[in-house]
C-alpha atoms as a PDB file:
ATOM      1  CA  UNK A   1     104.198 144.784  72.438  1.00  0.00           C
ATOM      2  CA  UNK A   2     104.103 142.598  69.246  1.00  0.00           C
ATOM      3  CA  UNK A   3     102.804 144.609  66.159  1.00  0.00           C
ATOM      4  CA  UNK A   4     100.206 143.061  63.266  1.00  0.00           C
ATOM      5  CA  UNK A   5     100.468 143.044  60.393  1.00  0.00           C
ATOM      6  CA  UNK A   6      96.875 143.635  58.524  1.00  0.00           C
ATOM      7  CA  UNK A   7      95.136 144.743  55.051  1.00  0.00           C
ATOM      8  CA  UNK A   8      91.627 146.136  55.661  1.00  0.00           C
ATOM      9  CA  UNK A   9      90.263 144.369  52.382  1.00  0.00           C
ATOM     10  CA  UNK A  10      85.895 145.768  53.026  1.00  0.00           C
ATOM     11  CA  UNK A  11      83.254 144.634  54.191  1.00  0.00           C
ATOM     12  CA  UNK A  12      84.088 142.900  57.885  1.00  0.00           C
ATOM     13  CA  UNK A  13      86.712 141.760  55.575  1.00  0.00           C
ATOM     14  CA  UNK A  14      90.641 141.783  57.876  1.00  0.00           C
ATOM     15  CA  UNK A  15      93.491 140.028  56.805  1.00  0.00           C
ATOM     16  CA  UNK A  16      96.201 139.172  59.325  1.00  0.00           C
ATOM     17  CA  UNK A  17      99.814 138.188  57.788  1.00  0.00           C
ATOM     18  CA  UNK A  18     102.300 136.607  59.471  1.00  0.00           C
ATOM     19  CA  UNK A  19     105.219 133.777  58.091  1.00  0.00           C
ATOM     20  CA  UNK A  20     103.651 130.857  59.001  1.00  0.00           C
ATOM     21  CA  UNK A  21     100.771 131.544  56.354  1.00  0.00           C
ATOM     22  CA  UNK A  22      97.756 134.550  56.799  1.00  0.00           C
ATOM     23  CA  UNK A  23      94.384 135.002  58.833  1.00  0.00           C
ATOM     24  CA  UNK A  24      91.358 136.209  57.464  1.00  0.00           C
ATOM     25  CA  UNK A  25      88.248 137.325  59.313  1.00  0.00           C
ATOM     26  CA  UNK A  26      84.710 136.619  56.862  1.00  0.00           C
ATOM     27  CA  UNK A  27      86.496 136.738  53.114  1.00  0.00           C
ATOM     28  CA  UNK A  28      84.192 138.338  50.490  1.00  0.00           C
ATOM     29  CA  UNK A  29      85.629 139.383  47.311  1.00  0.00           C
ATOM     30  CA  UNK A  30      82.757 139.850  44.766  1.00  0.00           C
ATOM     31  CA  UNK A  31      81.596 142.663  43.376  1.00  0.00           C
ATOM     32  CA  UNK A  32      78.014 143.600  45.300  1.00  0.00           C
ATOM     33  CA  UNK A  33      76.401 146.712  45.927  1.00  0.00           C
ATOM     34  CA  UNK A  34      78.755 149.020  43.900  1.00  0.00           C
ATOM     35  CA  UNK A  35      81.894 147.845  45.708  1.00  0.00           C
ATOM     36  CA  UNK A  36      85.014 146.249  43.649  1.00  0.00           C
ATOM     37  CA  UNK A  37      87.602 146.096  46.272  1.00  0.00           C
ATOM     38  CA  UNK A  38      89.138 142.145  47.357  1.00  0.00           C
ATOM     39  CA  UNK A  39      90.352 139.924  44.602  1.00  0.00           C
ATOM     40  CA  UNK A  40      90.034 136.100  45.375  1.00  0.00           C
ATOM     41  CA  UNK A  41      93.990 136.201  44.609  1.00  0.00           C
ATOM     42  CA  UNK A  42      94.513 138.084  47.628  1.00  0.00           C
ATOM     43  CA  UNK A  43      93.464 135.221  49.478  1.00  0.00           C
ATOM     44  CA  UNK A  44      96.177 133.127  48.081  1.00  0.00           C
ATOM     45  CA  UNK A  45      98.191 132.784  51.559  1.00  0.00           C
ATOM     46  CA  UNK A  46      95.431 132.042  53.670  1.00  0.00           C
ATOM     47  CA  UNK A  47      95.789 129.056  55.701  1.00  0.00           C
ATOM     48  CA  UNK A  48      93.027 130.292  58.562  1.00  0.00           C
ATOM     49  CA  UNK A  49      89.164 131.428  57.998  1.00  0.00           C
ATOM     50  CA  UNK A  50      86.991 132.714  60.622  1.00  0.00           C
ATOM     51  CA  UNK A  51      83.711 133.214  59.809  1.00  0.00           C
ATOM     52  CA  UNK A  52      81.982 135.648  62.153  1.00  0.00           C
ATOM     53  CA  UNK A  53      78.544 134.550  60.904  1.00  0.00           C
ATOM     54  CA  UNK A  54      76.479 133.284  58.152  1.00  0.00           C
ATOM     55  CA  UNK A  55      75.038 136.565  56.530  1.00  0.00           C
ATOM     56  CA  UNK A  56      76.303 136.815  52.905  1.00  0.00           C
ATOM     57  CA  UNK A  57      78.385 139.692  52.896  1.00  0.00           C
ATOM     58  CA  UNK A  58      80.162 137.269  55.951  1.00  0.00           C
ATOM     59  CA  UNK A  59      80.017 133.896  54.276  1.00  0.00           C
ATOM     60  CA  UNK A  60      79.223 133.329  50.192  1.00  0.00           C
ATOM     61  CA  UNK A  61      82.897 133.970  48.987  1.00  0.00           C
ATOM     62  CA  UNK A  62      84.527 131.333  51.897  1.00  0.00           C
ATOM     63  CA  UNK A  63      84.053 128.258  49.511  1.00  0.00           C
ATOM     64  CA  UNK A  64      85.744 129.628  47.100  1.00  0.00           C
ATOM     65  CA  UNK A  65      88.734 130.237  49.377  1.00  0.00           C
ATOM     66  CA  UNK A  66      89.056 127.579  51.406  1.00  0.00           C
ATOM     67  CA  UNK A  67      89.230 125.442  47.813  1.00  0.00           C
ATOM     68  CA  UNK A  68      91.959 127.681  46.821  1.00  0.00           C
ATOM     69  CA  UNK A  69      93.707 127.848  49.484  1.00  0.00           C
ATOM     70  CA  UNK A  70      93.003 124.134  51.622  1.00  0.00           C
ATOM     71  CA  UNK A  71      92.403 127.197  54.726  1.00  0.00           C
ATOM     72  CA  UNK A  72      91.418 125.448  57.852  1.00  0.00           C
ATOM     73  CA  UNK A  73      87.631 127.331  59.084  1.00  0.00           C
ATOM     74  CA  UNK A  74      86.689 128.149  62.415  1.00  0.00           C
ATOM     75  CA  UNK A  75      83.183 129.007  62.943  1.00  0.00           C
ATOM     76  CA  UNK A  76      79.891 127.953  64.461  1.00  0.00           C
ATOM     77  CA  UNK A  77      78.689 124.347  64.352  1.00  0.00           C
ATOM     78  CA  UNK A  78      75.809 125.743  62.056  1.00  0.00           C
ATOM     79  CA  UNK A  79      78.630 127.350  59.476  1.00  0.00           C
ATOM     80  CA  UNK A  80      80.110 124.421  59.279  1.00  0.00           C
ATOM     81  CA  UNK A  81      77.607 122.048  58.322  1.00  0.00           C
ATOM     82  CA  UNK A  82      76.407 124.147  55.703  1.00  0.00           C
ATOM     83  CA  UNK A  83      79.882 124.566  54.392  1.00  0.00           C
ATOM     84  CA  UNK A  84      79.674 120.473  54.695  1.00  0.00           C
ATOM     85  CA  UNK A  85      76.543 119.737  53.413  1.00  0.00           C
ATOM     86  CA  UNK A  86      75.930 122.490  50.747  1.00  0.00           C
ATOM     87  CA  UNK A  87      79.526 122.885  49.121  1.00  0.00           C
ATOM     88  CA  UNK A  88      80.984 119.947  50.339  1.00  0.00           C
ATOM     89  CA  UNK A  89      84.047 120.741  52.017  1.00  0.00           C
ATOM     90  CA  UNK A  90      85.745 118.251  53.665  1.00  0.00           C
ATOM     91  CA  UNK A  91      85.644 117.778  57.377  1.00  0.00           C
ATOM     92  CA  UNK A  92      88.934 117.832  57.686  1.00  0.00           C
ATOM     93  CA  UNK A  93      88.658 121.562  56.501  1.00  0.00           C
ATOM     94  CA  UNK A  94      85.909 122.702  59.160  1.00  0.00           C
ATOM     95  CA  UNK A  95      86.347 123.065  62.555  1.00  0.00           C
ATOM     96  CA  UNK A  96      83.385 123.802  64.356  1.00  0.00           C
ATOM     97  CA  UNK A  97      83.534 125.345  68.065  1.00  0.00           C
ATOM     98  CA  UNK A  98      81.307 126.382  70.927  1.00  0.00           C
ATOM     99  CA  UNK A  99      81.148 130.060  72.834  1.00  0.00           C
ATOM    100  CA  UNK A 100      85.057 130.147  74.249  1.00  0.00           C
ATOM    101  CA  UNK A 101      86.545 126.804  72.433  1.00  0.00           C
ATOM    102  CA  UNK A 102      90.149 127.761  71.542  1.00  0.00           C
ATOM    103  CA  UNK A 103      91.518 126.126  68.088  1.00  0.00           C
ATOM    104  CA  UNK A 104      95.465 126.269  67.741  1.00  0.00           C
ATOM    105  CA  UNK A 105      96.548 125.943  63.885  1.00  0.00           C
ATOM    106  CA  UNK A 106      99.349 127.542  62.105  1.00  0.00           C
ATOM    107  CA  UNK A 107     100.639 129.228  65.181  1.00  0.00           C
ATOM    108  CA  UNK A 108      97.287 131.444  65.794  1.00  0.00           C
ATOM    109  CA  UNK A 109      95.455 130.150  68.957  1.00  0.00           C
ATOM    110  CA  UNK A 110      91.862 131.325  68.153  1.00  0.00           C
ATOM    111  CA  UNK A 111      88.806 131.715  70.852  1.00  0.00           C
ATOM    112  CA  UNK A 112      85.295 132.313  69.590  1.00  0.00           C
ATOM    113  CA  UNK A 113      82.974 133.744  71.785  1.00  0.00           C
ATOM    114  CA  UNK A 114      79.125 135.027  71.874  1.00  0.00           C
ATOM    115  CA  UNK A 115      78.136 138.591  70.387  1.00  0.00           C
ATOM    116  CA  UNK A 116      75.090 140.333  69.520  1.00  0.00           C
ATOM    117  CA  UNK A 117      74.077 141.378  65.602  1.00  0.00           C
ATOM    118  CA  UNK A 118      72.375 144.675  65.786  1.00  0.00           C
ATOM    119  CA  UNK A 119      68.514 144.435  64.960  1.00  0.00           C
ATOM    120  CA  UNK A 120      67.653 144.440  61.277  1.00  0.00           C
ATOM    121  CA  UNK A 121      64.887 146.146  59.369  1.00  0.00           C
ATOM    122  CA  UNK A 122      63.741 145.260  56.649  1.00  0.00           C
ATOM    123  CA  UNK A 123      61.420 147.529  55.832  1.00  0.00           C
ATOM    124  CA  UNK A 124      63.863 149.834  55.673  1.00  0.00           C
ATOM    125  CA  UNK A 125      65.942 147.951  53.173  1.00  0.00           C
ATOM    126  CA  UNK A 126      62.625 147.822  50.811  1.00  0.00           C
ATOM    127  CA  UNK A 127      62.373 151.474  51.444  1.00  0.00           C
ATOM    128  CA  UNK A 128      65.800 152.251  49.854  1.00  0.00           C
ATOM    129  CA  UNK A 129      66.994 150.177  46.745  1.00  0.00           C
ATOM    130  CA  UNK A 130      64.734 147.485  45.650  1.00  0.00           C
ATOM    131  CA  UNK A 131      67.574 145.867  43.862  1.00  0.00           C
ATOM    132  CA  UNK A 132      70.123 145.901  46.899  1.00  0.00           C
ATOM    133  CA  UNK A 133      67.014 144.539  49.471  1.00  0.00           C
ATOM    134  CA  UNK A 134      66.299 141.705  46.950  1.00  0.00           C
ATOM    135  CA  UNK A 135      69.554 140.964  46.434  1.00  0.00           C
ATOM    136  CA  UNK A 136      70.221 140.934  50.160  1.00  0.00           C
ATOM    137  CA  UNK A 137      67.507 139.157  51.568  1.00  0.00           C
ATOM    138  CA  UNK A 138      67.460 136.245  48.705  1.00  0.00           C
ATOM    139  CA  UNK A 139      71.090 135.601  48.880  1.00  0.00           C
ATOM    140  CA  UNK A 140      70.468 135.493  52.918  1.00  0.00           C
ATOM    141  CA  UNK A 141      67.486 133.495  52.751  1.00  0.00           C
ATOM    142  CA  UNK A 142      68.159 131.432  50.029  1.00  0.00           C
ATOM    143  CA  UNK A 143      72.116 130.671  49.621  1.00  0.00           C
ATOM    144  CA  UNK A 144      73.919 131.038  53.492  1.00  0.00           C
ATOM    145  CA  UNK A 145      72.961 129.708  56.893  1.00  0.00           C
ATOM    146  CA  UNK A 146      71.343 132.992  57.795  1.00  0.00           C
ATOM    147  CA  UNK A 147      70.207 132.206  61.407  1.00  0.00           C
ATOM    148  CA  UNK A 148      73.679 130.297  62.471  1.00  0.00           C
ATOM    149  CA  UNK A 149      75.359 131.854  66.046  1.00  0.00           C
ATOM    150  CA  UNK A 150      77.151 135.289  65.824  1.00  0.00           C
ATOM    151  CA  UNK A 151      80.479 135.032  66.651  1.00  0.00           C
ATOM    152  CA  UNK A 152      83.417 137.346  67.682  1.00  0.00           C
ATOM    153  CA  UNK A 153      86.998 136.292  67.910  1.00  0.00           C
ATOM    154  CA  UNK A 154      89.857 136.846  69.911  1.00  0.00           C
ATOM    155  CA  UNK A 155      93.262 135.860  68.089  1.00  0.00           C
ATOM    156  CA  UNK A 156      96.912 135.306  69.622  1.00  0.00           C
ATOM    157  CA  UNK A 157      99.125 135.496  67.063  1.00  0.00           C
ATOM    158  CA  UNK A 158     102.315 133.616  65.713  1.00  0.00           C
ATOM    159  CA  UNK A 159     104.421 136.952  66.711  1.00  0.00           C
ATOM    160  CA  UNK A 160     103.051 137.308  70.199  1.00  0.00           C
ATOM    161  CA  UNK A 161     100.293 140.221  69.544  1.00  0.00           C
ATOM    162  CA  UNK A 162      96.875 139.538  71.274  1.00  0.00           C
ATOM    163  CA  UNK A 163      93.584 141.246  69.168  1.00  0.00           C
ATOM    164  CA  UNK A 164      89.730 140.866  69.775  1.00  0.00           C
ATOM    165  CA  UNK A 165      87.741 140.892  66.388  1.00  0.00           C
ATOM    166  CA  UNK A 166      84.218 142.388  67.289  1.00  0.00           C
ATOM    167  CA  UNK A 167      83.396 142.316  63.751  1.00  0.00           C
ATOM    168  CA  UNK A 168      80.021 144.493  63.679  1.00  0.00           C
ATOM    169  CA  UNK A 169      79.162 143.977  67.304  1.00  0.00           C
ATOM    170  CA  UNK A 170      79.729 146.937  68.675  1.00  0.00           C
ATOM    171  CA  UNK A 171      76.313 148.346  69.566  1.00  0.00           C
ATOM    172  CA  UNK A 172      73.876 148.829  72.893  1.00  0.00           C
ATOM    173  CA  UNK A 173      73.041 144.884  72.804  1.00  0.00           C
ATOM    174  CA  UNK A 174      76.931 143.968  74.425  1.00  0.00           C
ATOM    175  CA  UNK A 175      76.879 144.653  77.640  1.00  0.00           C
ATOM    176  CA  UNK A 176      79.471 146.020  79.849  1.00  0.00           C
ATOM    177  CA  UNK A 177      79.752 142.701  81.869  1.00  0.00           C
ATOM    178  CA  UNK A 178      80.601 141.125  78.260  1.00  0.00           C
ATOM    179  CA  UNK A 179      82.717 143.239  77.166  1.00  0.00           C
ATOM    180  CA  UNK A 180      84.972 143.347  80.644  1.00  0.00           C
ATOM    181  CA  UNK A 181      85.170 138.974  80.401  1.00  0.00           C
ATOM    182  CA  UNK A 182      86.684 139.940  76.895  1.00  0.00           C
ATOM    183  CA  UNK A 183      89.245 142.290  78.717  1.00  0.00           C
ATOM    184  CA  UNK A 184      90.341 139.803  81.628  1.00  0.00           C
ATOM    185  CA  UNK A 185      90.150 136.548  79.399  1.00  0.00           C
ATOM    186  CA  UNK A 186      92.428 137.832  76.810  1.00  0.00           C
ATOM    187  CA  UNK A 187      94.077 141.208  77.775  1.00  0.00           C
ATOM    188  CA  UNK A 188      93.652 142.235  74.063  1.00  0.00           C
ATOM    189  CA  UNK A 189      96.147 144.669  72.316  1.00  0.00           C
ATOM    190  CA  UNK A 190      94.341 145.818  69.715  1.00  0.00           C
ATOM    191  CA  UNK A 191      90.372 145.652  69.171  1.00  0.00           C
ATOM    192  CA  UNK A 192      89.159 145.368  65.502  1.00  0.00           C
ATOM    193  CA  UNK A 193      85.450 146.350  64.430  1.00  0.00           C
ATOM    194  CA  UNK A 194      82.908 148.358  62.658  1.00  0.00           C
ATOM    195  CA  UNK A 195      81.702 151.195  63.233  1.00  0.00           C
ATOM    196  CA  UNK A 196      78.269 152.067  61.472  1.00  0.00           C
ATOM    197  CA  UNK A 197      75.109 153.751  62.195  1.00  0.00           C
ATOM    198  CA  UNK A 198      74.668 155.766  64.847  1.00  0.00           C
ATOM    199  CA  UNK A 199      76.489 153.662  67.974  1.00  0.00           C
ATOM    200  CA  UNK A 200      79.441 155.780  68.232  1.00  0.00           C
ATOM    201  CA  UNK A 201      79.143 155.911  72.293  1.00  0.00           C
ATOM    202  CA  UNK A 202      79.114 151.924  72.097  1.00  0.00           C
ATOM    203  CA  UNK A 203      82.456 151.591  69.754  1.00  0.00           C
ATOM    204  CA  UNK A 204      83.736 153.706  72.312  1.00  0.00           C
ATOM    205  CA  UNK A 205      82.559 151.714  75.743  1.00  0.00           C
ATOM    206  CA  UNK A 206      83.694 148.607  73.752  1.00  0.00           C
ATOM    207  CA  UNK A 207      87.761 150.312  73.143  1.00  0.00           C
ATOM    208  CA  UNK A 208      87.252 151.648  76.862  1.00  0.00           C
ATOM    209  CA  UNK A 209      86.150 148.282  78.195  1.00  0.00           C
ATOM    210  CA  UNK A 210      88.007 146.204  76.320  1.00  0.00           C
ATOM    211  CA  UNK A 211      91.190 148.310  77.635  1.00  0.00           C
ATOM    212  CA  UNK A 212      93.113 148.517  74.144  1.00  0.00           C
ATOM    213  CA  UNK A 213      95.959 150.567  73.441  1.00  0.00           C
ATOM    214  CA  UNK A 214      94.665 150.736  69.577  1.00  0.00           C
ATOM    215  CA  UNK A 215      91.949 150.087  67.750  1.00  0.00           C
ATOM    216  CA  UNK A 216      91.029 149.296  64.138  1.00  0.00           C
ATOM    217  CA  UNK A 217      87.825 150.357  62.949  1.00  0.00           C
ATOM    218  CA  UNK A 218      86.160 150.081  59.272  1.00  0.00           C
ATOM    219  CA  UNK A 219      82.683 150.806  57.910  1.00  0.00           C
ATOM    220  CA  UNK A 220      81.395 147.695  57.073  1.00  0.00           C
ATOM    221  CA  UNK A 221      78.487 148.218  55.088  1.00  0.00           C
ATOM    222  CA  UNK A 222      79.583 151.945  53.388  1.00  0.00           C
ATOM    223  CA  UNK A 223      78.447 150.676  49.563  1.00  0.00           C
ATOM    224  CA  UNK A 224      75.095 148.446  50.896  1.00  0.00           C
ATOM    225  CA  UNK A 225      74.017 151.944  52.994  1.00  0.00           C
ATOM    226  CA  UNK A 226      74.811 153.842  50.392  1.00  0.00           C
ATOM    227  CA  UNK A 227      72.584 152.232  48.378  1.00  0.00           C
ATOM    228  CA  UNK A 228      69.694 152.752  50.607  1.00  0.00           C
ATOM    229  CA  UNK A 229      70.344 156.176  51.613  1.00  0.00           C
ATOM    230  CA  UNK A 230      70.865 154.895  55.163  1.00  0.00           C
ATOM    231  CA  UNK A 231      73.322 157.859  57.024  1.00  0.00           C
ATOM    232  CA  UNK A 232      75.916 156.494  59.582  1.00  0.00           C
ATOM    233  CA  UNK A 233      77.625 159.002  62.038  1.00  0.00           C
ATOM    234  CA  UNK A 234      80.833 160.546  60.315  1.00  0.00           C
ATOM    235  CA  UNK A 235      84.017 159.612  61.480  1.00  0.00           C
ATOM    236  CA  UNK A 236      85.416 162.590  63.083  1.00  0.00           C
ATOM    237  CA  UNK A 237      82.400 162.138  65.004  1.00  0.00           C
ATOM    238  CA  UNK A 238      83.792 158.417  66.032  1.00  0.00           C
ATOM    239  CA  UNK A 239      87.044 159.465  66.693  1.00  0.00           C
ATOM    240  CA  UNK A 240      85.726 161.912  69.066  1.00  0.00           C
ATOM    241  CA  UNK A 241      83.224 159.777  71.244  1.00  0.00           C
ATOM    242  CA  UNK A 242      86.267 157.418  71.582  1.00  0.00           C
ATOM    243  CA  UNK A 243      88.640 159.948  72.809  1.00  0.00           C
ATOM    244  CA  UNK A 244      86.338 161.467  75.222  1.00  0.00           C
ATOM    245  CA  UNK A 245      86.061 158.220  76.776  1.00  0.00           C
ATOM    246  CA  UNK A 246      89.601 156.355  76.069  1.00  0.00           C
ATOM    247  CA  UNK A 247      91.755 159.259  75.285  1.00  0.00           C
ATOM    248  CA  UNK A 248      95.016 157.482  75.022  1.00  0.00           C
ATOM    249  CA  UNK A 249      94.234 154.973  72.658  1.00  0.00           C
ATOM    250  CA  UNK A 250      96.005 154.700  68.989  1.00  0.00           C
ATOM    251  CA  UNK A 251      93.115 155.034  66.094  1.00  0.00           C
ATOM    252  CA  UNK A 252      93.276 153.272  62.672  1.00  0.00           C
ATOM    253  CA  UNK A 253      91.007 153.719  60.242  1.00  0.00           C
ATOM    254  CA  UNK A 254      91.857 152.005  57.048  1.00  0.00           C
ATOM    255  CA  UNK A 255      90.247 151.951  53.872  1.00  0.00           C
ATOM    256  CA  UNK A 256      89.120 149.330  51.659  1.00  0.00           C
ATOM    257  CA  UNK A 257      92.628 147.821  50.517  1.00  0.00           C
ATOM    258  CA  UNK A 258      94.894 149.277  52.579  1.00  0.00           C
ATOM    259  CA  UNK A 259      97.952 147.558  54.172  1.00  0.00           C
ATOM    260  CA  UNK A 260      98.479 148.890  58.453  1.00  0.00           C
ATOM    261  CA  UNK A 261     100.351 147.792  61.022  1.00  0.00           C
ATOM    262  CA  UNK A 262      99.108 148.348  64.690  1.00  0.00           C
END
């Protein structure tokens, strides 16, 4: 088995190196919510963006990149045309794709397929922080393509290795049938993702469906639910409920900034 290369840089926020120029899953390097992790020069050797979706934490820092860097994106047709129309990127930058449209660039050969956002209350938001709900719903409303499709990705790399980027879509809303199409279609080493909240016993159906022999998984919103004195299940508690139900499997859990290889 190929091995990968990554830096866990927050957020959703996974970098994938490799020779031929590095990967990166939803860039966001500004400082929000208390968090100062990513600078945009560790971006510099980016020749690939995927952009999962276009919430802000996901999305606002991509211009900035792809400018830097000339990075090819892949990403829904909606992404796209926003990064078109609103920042004016060339075409010849974007590369929009449908639910299980492959793109081959740099040596990567990239599929995106469906998945499922977990619901969001915002209620609770106002309930916590006033600043950080502002803050987040204005920037969503007002400066990314907030309702565009919600996209996972699975990734061959240059090297051989074979991963499925989840993102934050591991929760009740991806069903087994789903998650088993990701298994046969791609025969993924490693599965990348978030854990958060309290869907534990889904990050674990998705590394026992997904049939994985490791798994990289990162809070994704640890400053924002800080902030709003939202709890997420601690991660001895994760490790566990993925254990009990895929007991072999190889767990990385990287903090913001750190360099792995799986």
């Amino acid at each position: 088995m190929s091995c990968i290369e990554m830096r866990y840089l927050g957020w959703s926020n996974i970098l994938i190196r490799e020779p031929q120029g590095d990967l990166v899953f939803d860039p966001f390097y500004r400082k929000m919510y208390g968090a100062d992790w990513a600078r945009k020069e560790d971006y510099e050797k980016v020749r690939v963006i995927c952009v999962s979706h276009g919430h802000h934490e996901h999305y606002m820092d991509t211009p900035a990149v792809a400018r830097m860097t000339g990075a090819l994106i892949v990403s829904s047709p909606d992404v796209c045309e926003h990064l078109r129309r609103k920042h004016r990127l060339p075409e010849s930058q974007l590369r929009p794709v449908l639910p299980f449209d492959t793109v081959e660039v740099h040596g990567y050969r990239i599929t995106a397929f469906d998945w499922h956002h977990r619901p969001i209350s915002y209620l609770r938001f106002f309930q916590g922080s006033l600043g950080a709900a502002f803050s987040f719903v204005g920037n969503n409303l007002l400066r990314c393509p907030w309702r565009a499709r919600y996209y996972g990705f699975a990734v061959q790399t240059p090297g051989g290795a074979s991963l499925v980027n989840l993102t934050e879509g591991m929760n009740p809303l991806f069903s087994d049938g789903e998650l088993d199409v990701l298994r046969q279609r791609f025969q993924p080493d490693v599965l990348v993702g978030g854990h958060q909240l309290v869907y534990e016993e889904d990050v674990a159906r998705a590394v026992r469906l997904t049939g994985v022999a490791k798994c990289v998984l990162y809070h994704p919103h640890e400053k924002l639910f800080g902030q709003m004195g939202i709890a997420s299940t601690p991660e001895e508690k994760v490790i566990a409920a993925v254990k009990a139900q895929a007991p072999d499997v190889d767990i990385h859990l990287p903090r913001p900034m750190e360099w792995l290889t799986v």
